[in-house]
C-alpha atoms as a PDB file:
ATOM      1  CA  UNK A   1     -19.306 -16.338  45.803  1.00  0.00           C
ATOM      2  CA  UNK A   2     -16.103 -16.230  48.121  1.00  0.00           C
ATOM      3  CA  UNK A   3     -16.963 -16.854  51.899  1.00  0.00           C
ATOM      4  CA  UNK A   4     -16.477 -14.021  54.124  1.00  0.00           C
ATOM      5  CA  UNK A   5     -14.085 -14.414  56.872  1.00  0.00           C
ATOM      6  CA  UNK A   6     -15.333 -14.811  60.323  1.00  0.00           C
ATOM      7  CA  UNK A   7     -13.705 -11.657  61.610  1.00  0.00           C
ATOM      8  CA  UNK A   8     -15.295  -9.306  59.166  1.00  0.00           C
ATOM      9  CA  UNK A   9     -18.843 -11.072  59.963  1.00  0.00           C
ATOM     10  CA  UNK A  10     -18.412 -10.225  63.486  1.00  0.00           C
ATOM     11  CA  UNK A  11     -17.965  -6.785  62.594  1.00  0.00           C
ATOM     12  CA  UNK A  12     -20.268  -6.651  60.251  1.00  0.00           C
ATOM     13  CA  UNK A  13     -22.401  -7.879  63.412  1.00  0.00           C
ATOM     14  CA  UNK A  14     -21.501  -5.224  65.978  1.00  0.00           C
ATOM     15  CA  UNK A  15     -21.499  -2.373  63.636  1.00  0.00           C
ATOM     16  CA  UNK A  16     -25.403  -3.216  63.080  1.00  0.00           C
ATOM     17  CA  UNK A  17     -26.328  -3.833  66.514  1.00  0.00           C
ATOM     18  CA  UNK A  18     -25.079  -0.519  67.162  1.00  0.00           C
ATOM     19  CA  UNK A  19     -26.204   1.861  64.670  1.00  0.00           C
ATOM     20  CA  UNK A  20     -29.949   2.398  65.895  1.00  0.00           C
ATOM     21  CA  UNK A  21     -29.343   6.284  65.683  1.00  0.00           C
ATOM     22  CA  UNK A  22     -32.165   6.657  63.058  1.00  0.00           C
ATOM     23  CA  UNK A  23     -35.371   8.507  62.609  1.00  0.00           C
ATOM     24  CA  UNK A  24     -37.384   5.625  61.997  1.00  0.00           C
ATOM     25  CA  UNK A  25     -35.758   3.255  64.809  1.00  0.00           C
ATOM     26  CA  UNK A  26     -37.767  -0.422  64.681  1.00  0.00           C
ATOM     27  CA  UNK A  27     -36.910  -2.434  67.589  1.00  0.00           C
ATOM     28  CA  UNK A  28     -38.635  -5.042  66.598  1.00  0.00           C
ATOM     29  CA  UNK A  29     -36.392  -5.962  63.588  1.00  0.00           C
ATOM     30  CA  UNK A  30     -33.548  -4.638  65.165  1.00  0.00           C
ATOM     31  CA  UNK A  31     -34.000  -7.411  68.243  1.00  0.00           C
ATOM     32  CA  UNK A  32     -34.636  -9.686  65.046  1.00  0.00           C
ATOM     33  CA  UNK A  33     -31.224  -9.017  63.749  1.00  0.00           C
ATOM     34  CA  UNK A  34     -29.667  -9.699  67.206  1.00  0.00           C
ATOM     35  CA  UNK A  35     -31.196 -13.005  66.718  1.00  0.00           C
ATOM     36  CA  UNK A  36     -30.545 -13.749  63.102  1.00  0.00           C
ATOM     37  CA  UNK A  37     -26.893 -12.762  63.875  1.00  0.00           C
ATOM     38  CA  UNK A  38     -26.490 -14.957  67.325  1.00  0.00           C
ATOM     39  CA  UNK A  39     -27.507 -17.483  65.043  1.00  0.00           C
ATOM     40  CA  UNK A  40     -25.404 -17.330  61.989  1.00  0.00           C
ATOM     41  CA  UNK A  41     -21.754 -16.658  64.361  1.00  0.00           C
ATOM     42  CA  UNK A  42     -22.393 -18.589  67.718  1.00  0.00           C
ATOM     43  CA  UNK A  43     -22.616 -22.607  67.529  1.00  0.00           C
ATOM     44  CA  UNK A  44     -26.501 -22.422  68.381  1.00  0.00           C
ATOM     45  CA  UNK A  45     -29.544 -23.732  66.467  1.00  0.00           C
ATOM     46  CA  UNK A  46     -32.258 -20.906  67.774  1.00  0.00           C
ATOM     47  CA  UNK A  47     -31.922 -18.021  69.149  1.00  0.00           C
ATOM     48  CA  UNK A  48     -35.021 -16.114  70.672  1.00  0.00           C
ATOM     49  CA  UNK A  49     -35.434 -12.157  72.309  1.00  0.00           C
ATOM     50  CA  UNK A  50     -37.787 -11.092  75.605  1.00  0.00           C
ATOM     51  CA  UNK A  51     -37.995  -7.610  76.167  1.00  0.00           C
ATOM     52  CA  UNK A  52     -39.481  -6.534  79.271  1.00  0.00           C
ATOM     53  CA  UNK A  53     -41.854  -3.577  80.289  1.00  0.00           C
ATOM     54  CA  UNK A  54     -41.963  -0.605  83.178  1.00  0.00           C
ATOM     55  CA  UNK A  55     -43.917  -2.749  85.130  1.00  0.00           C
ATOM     56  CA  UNK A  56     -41.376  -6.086  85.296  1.00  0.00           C
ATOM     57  CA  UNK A  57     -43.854  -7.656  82.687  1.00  0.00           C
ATOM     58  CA  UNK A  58     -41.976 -10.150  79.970  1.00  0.00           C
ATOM     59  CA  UNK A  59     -42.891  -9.753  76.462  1.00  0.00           C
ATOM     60  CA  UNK A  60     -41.379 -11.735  73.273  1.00  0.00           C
ATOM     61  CA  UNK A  61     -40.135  -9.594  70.850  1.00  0.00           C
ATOM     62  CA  UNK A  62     -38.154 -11.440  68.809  1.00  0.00           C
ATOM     63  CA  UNK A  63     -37.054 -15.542  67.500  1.00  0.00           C
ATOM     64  CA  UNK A  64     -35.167 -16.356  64.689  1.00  0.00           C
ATOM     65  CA  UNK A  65     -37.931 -18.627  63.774  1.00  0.00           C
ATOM     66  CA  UNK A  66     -41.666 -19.886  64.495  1.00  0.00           C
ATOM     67  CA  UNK A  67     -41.405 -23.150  66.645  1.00  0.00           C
ATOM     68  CA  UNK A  68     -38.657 -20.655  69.023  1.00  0.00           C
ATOM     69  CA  UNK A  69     -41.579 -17.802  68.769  1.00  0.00           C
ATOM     70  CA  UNK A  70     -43.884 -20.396  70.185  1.00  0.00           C
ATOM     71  CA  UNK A  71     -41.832 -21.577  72.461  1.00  0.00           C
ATOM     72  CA  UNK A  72     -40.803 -18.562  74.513  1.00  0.00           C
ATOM     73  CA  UNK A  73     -44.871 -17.716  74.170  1.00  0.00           C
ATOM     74  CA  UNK A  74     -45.762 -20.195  76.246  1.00  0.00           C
ATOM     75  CA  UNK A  75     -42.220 -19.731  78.266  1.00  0.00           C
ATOM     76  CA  UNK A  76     -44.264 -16.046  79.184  1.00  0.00           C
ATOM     77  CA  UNK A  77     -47.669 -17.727  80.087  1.00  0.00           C
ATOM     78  CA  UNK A  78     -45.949 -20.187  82.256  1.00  0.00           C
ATOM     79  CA  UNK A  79     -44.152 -17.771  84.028  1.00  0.00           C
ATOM     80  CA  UNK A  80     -41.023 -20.101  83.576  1.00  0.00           C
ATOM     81  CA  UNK A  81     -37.645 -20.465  81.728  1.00  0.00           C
ATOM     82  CA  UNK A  82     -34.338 -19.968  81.242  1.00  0.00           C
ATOM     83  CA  UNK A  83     -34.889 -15.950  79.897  1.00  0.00           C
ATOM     84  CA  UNK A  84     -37.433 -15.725  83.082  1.00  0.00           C
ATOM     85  CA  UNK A  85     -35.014 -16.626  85.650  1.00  0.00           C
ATOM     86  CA  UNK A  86     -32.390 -14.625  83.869  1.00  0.00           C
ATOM     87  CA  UNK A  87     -34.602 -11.209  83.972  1.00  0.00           C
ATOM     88  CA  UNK A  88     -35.372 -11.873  87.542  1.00  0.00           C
ATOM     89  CA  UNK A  89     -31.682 -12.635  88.659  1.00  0.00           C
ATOM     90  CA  UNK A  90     -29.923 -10.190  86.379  1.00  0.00           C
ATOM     91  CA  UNK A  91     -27.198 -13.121  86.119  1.00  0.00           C
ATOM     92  CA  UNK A  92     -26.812 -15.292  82.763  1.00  0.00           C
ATOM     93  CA  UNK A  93     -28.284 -18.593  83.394  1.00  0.00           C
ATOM     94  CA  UNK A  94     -25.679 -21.224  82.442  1.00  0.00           C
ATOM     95  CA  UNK A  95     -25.909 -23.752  79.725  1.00  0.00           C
ATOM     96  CA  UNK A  96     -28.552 -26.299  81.108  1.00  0.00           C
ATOM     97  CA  UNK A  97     -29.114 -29.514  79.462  1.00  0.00           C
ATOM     98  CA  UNK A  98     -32.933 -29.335  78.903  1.00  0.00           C
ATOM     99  CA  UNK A  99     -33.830 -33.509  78.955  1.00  0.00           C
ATOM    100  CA  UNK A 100     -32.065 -34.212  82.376  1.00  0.00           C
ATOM    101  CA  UNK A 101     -34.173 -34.443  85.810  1.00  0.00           C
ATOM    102  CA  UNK A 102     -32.687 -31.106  87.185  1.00  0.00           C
ATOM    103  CA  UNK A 103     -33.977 -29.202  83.484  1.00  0.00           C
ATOM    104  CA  UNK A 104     -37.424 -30.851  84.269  1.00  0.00           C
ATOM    105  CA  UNK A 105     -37.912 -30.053  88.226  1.00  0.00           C
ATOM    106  CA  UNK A 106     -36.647 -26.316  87.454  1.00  0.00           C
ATOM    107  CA  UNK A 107     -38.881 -25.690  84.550  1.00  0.00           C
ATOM    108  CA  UNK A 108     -41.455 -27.869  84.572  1.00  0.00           C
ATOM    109  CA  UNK A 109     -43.538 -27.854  81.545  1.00  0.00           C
ATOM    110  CA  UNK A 110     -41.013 -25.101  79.729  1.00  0.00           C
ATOM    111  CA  UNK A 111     -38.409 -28.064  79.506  1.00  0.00           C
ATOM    112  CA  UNK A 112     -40.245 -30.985  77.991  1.00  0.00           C
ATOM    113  CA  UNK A 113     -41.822 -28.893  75.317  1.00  0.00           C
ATOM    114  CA  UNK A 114     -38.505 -27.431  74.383  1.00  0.00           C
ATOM    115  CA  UNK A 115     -36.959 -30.733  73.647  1.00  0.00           C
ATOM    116  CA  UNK A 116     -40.618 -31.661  71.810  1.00  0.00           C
ATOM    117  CA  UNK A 117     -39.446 -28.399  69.690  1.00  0.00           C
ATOM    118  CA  UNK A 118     -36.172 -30.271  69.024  1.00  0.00           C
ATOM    119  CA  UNK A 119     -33.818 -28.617  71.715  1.00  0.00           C
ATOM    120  CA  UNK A 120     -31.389 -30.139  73.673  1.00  0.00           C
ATOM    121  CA  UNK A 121     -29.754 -27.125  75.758  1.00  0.00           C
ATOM    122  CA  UNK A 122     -30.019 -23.624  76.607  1.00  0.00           C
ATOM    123  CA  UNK A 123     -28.157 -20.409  77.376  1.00  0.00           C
ATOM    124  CA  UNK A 124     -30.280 -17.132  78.534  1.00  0.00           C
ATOM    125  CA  UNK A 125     -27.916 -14.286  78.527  1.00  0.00           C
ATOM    126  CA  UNK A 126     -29.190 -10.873  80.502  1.00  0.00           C
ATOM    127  CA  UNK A 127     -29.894  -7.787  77.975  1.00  0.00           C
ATOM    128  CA  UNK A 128     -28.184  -5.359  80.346  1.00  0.00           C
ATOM    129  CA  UNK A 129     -26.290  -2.322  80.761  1.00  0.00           C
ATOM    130  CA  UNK A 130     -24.163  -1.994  84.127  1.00  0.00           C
ATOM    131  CA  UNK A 131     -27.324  -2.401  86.546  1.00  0.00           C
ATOM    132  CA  UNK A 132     -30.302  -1.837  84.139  1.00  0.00           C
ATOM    133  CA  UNK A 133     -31.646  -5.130  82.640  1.00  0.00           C
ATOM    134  CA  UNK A 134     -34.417  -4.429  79.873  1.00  0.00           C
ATOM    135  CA  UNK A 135     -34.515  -8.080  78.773  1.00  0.00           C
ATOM    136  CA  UNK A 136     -33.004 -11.306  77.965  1.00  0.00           C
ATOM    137  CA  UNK A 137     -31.589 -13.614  75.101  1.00  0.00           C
ATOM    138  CA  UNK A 138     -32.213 -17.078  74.837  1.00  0.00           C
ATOM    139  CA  UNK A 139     -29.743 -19.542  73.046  1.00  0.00           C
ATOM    140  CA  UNK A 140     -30.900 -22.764  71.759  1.00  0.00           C
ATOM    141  CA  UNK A 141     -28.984 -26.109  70.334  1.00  0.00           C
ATOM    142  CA  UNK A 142     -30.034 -29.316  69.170  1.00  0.00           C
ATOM    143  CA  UNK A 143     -26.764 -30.985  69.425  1.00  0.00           C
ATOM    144  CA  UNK A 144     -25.332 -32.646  72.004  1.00  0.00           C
ATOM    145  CA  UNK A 145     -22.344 -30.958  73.950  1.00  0.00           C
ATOM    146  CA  UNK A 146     -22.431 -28.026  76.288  1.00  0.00           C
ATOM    147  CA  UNK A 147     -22.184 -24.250  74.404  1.00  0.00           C
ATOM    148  CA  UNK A 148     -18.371 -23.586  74.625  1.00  0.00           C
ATOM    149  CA  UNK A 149     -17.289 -21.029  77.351  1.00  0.00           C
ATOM    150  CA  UNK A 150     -16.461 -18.003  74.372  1.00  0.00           C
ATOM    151  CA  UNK A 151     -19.179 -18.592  72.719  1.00  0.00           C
ATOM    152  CA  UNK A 152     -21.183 -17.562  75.407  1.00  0.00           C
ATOM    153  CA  UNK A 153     -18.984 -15.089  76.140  1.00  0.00           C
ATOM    154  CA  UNK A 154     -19.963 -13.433  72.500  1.00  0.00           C
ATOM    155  CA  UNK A 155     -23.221 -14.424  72.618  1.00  0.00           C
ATOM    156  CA  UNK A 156     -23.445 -11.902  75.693  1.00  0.00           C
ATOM    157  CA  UNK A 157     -21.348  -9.401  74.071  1.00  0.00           C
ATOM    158  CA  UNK A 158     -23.981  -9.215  70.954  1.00  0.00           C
ATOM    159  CA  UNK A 159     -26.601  -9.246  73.534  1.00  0.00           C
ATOM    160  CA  UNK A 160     -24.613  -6.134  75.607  1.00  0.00           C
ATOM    161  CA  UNK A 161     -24.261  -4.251  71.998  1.00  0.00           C
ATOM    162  CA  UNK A 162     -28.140  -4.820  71.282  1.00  0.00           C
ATOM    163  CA  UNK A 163     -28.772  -3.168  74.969  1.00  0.00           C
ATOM    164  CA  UNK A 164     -26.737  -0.148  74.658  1.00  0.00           C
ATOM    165  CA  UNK A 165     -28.338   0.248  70.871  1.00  0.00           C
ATOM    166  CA  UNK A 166     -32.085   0.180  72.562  1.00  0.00           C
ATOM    167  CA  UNK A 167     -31.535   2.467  75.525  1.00  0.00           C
ATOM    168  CA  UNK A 168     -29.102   4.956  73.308  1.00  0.00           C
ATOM    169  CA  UNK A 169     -31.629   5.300  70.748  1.00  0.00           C
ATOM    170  CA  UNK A 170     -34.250   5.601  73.409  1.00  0.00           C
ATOM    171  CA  UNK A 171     -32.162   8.333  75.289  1.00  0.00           C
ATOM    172  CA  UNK A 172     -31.761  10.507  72.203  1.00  0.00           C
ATOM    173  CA  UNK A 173     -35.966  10.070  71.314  1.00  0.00           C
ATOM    174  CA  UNK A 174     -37.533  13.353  72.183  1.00  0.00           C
ATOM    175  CA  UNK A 175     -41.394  12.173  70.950  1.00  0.00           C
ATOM    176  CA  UNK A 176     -41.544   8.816  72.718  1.00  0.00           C
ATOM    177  CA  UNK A 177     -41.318   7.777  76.727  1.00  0.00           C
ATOM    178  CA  UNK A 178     -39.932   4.363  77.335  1.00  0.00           C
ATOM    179  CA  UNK A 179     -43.431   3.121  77.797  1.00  0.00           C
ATOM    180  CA  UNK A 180     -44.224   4.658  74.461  1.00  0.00           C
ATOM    181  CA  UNK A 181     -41.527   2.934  73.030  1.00  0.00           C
ATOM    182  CA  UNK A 182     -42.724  -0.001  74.224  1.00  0.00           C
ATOM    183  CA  UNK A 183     -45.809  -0.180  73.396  1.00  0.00           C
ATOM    184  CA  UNK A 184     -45.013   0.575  70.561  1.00  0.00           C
ATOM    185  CA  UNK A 185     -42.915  -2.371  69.916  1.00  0.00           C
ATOM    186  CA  UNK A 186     -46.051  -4.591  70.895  1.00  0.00           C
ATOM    187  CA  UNK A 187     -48.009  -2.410  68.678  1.00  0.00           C
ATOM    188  CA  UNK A 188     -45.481  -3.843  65.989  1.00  0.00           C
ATOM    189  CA  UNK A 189     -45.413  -7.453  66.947  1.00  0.00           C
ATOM    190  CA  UNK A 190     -49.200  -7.459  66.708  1.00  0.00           C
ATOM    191  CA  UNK A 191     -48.742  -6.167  63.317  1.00  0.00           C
ATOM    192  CA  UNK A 192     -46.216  -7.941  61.949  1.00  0.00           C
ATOM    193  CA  UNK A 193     -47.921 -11.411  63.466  1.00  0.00           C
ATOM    194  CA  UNK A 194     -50.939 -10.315  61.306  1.00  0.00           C
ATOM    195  CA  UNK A 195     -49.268  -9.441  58.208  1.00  0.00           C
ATOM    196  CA  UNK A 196     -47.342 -12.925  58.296  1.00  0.00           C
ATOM    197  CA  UNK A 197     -49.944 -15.202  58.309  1.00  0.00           C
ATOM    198  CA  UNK A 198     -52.149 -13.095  56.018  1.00  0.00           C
ATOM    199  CA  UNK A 199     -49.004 -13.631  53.519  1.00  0.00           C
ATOM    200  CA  UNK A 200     -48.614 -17.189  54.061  1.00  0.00           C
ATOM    201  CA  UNK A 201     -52.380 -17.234  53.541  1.00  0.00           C
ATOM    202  CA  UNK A 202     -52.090 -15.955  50.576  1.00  0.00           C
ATOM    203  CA  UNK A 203     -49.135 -17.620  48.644  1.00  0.00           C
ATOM    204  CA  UNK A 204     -49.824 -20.807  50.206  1.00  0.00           C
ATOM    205  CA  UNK A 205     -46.995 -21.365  52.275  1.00  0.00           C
ATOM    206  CA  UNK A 206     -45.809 -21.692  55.985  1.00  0.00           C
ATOM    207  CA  UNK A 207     -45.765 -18.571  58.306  1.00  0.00           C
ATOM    208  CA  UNK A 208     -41.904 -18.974  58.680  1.00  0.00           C
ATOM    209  CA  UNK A 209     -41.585 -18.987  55.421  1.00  0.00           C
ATOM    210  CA  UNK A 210     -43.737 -16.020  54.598  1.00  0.00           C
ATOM    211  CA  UNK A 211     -42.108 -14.200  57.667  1.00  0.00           C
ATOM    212  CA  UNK A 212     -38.549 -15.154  55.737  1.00  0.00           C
ATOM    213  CA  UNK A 213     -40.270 -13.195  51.988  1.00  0.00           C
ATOM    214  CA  UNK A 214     -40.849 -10.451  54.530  1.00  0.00           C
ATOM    215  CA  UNK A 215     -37.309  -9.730  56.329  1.00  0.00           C
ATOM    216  CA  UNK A 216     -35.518  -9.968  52.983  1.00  0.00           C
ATOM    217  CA  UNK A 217     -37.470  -7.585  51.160  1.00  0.00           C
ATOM    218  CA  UNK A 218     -37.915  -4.835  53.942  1.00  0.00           C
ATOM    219  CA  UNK A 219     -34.022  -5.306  54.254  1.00  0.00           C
ATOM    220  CA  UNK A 220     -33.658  -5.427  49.941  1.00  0.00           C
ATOM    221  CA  UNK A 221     -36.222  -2.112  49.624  1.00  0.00           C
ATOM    222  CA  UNK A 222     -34.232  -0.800  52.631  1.00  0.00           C
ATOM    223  CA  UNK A 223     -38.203  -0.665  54.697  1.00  0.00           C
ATOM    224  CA  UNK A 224     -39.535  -0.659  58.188  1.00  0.00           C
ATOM    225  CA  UNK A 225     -40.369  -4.346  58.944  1.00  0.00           C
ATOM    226  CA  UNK A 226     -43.585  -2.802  60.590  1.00  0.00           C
ATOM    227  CA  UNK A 227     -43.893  -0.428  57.448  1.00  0.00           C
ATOM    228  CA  UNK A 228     -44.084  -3.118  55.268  1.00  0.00           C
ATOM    229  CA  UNK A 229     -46.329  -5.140  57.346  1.00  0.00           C
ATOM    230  CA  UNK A 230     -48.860  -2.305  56.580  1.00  0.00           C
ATOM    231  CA  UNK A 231     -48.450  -2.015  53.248  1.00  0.00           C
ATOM    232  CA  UNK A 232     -49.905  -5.921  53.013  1.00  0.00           C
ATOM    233  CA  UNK A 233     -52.299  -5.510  55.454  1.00  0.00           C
ATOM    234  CA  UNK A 234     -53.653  -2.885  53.018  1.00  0.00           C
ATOM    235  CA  UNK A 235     -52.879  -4.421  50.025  1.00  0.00           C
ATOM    236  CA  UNK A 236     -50.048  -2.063  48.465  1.00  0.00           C
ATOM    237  CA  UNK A 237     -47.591  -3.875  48.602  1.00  0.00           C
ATOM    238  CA  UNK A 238     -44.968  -5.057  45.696  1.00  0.00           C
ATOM    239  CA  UNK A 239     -47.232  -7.544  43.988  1.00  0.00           C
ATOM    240  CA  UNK A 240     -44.459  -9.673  43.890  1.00  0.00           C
ATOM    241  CA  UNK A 241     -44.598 -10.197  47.222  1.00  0.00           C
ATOM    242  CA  UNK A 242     -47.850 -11.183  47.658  1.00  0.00           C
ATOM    243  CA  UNK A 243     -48.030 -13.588  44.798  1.00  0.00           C
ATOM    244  CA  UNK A 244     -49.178 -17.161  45.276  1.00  0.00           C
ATOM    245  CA  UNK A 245     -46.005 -19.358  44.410  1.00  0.00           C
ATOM    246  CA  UNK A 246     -46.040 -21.547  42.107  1.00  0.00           C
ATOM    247  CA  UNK A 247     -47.056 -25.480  43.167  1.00  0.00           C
END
């Protein structure tokens, strides 16, 4: 299968970060395919997705995989990290190099478990539009070497796109309030997190894995991510899906 050129992945990239206009608008896997598409054009390992509420109050919403979920978990009960100070300052944080002294005495127990997750630097880019910051992006590499300068530059552009995609589909809503949305969104997470380790439960495997079998088939049957999570919660979904693999 021929590759496809970089320029048509990029906007292949902006085109879906932009087209939330739909009746049945999930944020959830839309912040998901921020991620998965930070991932697969910028020069970073992990990429991971805080959104935050009225009140201030950081929540995760998306990673583009479990040990980066966990991670920016515990970033939230901390009250420290690199997508923490970037909510609160409204300013990207710059690429900091997460084993060195100055990584450690500025986030003290964030930094040393992010290189025990395998990380070696870190980018937090603002999810922003003009003045109004509704979250922020987290970029993750396990190589050595600083992120290069336009690669952060398009890692903030895809993280603009996803903002203006959120609050334009929130703006045209008529049945939901932002804090409806929002909830809502948890209301998802907590569903989703069920339904994936209730799958890898039940074919045996690992969560990211299971979590993987999920994305491609909501995206395949052209489903909610949330939708789907339902449907094997309650046991109708494709029985496929919810087959044990074989050993």
């Amino acid at each position: 299968m021929p590759e496809i050129p970089r320029e048509a992945q990029l906007a292949a990239a902006f085109v879906d970060l932009a087209d939330t206009l739909v009746r049945d608008f999930d944020v959830i896997g839309f912040l998901h395919t921020l991620a998965e598409h930070c991932v697969a054009l910028l020069d970073v390992t992990a990429a991971g997705v805080l959104l935050a509420t009225p009140s201030g109050q950081l929540v995760d919403a998306a990673a583009s995989d479990e040990r980066t979920r966990q991670l920016e978990l515990a970033s939230i009960e901390w009250d420290e990290g690199p997508c923490r100070d970037c909510f609160r300052t409204r300013k990207q944080v710059p690429d900091v190099e997460l084993e060195t002294l100055a990584a450690r005495m500025r986030w003290p127990r964030f930094a040393p478990r992010a290189v025990e997750a395998g990380f070696t630097s870190v980018v937090a880019a603002p999810l922003r539009l003009h003045d109004q910051v509704i979250g922020a992006l987290n970029l993750f590499r396990d190589r050595p070497g600083p992120l290069d300068e336009s690669q952060v530059r398009l890692g903030q552009a895809l993280a603009d796109t996803a903002t203006i995609g959120v609050l334009q589909q929130r703006a045209v809503s008529e049945q939901m309030t932002v804090t409806a949305q929002l909830q809502a969104a948890l209301d998802s997470r907590i569903l989703i997190e069920q339904a994936k380790g209730y799958l890898a439960h039940r074919r045996d495997t690992g969560v990211e894995e299971a979590f993987s079998l999920m994305r491609h088939h909501a995206r395949d049957h052209q489903m909610r991510l949330t939708e789907l999570a339902r449907q094997i919660l309650q046991g109708t979904a494709d029985p496929s899906l919810l087959q044990r693999r074989d050993r």
